[in-house]
N, C-alpha and C. Protein backbone atom coordinates (compact mmCIF):
# COMPACT_ATOMS: atom_id res chain seq x y z
N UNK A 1 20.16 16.02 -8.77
CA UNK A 1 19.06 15.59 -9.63
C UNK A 1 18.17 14.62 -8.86
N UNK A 2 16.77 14.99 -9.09
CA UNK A 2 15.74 13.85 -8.42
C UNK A 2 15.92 12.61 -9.04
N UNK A 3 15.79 11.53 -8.20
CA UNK A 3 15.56 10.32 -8.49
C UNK A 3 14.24 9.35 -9.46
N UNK A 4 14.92 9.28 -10.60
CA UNK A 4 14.00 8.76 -11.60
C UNK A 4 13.54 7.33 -11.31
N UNK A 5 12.43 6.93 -11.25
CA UNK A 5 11.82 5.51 -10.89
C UNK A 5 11.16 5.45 -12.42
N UNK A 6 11.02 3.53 -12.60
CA UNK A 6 10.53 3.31 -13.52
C UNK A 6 8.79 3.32 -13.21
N UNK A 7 8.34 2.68 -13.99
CA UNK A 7 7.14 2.75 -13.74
C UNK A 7 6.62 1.13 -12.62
N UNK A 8 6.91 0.54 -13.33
CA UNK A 8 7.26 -0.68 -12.13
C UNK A 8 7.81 -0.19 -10.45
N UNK A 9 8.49 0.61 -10.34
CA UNK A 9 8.80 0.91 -9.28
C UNK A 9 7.56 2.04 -8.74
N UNK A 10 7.21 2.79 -9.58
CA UNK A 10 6.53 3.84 -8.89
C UNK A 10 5.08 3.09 -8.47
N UNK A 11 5.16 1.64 -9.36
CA UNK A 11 3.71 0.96 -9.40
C UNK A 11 3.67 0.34 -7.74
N UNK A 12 4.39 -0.19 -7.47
CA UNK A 12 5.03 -0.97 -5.83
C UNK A 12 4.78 0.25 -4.99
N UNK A 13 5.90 1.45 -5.14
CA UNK A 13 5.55 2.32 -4.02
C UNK A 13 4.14 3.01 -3.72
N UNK A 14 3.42 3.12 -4.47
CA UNK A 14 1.85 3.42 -4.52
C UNK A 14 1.16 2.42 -4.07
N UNK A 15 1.58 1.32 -4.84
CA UNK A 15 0.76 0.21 -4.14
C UNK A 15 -0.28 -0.50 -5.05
N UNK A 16 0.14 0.12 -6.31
CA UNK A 16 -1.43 -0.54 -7.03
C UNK A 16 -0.88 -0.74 -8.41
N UNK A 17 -1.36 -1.39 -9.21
CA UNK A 17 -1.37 -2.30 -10.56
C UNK A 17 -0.49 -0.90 -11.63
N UNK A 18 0.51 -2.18 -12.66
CA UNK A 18 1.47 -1.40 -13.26
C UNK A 18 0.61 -0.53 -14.23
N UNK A 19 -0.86 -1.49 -14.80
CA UNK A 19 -1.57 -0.71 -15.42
C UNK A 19 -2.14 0.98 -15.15
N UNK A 20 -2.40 1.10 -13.97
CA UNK A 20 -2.84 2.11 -12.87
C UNK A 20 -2.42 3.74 -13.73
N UNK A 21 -0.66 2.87 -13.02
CA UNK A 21 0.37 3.77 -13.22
C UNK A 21 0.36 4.24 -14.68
N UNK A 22 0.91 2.98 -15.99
CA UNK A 22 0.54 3.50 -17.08
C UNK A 22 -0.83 4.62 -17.30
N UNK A 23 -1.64 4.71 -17.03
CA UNK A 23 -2.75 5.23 -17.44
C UNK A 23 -2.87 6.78 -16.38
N UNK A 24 -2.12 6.45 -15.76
CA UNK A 24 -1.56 8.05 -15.16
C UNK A 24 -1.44 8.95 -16.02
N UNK A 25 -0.12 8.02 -16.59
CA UNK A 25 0.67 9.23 -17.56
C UNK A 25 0.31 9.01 -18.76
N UNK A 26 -0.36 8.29 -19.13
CA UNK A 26 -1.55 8.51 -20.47
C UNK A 26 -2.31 9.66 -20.31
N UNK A 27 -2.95 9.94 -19.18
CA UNK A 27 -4.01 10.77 -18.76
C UNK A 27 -3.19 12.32 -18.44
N UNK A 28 -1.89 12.23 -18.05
CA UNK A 28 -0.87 13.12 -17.57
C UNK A 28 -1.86 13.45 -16.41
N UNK A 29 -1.66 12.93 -15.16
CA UNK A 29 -2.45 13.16 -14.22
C UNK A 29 -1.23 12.95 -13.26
N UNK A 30 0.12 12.78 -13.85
CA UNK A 30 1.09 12.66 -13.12
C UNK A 30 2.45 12.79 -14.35
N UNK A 31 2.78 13.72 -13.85
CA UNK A 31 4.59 14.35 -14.46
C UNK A 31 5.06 12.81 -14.69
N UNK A 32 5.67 13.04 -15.74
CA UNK A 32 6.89 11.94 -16.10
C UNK A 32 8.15 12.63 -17.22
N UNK A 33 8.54 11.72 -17.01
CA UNK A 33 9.81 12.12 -17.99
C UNK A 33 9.87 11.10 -19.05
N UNK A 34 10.22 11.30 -20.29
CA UNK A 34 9.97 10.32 -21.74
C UNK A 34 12.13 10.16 -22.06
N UNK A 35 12.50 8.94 -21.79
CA UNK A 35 14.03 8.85 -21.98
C UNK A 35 13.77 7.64 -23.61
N UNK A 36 13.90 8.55 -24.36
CA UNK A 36 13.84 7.62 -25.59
C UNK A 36 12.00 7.18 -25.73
N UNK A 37 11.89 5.47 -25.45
CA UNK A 37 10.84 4.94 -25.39
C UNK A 37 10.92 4.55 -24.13
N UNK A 38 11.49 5.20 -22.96
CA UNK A 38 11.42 4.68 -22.13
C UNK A 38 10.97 5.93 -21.21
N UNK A 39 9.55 5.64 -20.30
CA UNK A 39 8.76 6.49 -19.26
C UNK A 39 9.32 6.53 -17.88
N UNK A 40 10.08 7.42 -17.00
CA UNK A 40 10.55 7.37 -15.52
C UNK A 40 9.26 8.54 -14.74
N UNK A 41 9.67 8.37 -13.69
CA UNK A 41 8.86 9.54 -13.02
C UNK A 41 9.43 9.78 -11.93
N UNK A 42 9.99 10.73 -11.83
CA UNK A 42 10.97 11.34 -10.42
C UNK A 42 9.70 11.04 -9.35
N UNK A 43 10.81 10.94 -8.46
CA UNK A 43 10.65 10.58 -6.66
C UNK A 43 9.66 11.91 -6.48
N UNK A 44 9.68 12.93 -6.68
CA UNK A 44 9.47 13.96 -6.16
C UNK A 44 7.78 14.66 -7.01
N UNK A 45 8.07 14.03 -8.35
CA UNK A 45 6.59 14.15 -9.08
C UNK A 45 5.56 13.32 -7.98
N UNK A 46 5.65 11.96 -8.04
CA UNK A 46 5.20 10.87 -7.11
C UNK A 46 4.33 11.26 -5.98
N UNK A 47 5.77 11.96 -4.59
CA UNK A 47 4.88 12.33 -3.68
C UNK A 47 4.29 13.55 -4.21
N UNK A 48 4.00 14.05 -5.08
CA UNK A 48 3.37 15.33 -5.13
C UNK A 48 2.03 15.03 -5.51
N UNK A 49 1.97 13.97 -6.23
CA UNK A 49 0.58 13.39 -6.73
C UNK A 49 0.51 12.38 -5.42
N UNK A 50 0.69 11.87 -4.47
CA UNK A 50 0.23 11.28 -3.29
C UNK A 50 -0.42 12.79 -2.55
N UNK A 51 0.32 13.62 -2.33
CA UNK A 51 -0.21 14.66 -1.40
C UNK A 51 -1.28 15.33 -2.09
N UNK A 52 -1.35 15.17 -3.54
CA UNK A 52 -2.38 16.04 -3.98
C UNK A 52 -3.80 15.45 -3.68
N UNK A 53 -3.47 14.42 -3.74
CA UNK A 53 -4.69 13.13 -3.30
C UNK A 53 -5.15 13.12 -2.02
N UNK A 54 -4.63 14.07 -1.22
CA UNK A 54 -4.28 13.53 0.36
C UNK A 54 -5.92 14.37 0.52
N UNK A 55 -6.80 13.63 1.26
CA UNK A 55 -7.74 13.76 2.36
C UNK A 55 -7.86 14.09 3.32
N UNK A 56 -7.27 15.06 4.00
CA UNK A 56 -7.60 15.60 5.90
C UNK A 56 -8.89 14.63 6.59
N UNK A 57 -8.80 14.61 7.62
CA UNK A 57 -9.84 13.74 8.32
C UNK A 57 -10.12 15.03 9.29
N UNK A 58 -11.37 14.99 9.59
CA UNK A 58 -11.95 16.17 10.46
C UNK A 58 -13.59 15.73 10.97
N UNK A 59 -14.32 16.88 10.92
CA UNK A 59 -15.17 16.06 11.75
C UNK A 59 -16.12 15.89 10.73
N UNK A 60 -17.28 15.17 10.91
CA UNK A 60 -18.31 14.42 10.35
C UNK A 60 -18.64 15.39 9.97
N UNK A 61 -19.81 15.50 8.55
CA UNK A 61 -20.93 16.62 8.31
C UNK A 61 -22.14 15.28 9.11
N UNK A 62 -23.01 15.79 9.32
CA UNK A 62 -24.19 15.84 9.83
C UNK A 62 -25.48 15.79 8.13
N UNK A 63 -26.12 14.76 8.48
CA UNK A 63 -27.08 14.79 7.16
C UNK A 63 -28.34 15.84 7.75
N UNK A 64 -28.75 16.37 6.80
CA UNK A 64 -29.88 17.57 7.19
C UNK A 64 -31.21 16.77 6.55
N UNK A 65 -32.22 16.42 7.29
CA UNK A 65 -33.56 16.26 7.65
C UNK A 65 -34.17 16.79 6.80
């Protein structure tokens, strides 16, 4: 079984405000799991919404004149 993080935890490993996170899964813009009244979100939802986010770096566009 994947590893369930609270939201506090998933808030640290991202890096940004517990609010953030809440409003994720308000928005369901990220999988969670509902244990009672209590919100987790597997390890594995997490990076999937980091990679979905993910940006490639490549080359510049050029502005057209």
């Amino acid at each position: 079984m994947d590893r369930l993080l609270t939201v506090e935890q998933a808030a640290e490993r991202l890096g940004v405000s517990l609010r953030f996170v809440r409003r994720l899964t308000a928005e369901r813009r990220i999988a969670y799991v509902k244990l009672g009244r209590h919100v987790r979100i597997a390890a594995d939802d997490l990076e999937a919404f980091i990679a979905a986010g993910r940006v490639e770096g490549g080359a510049t566009r050029k502005a057209v004149s």
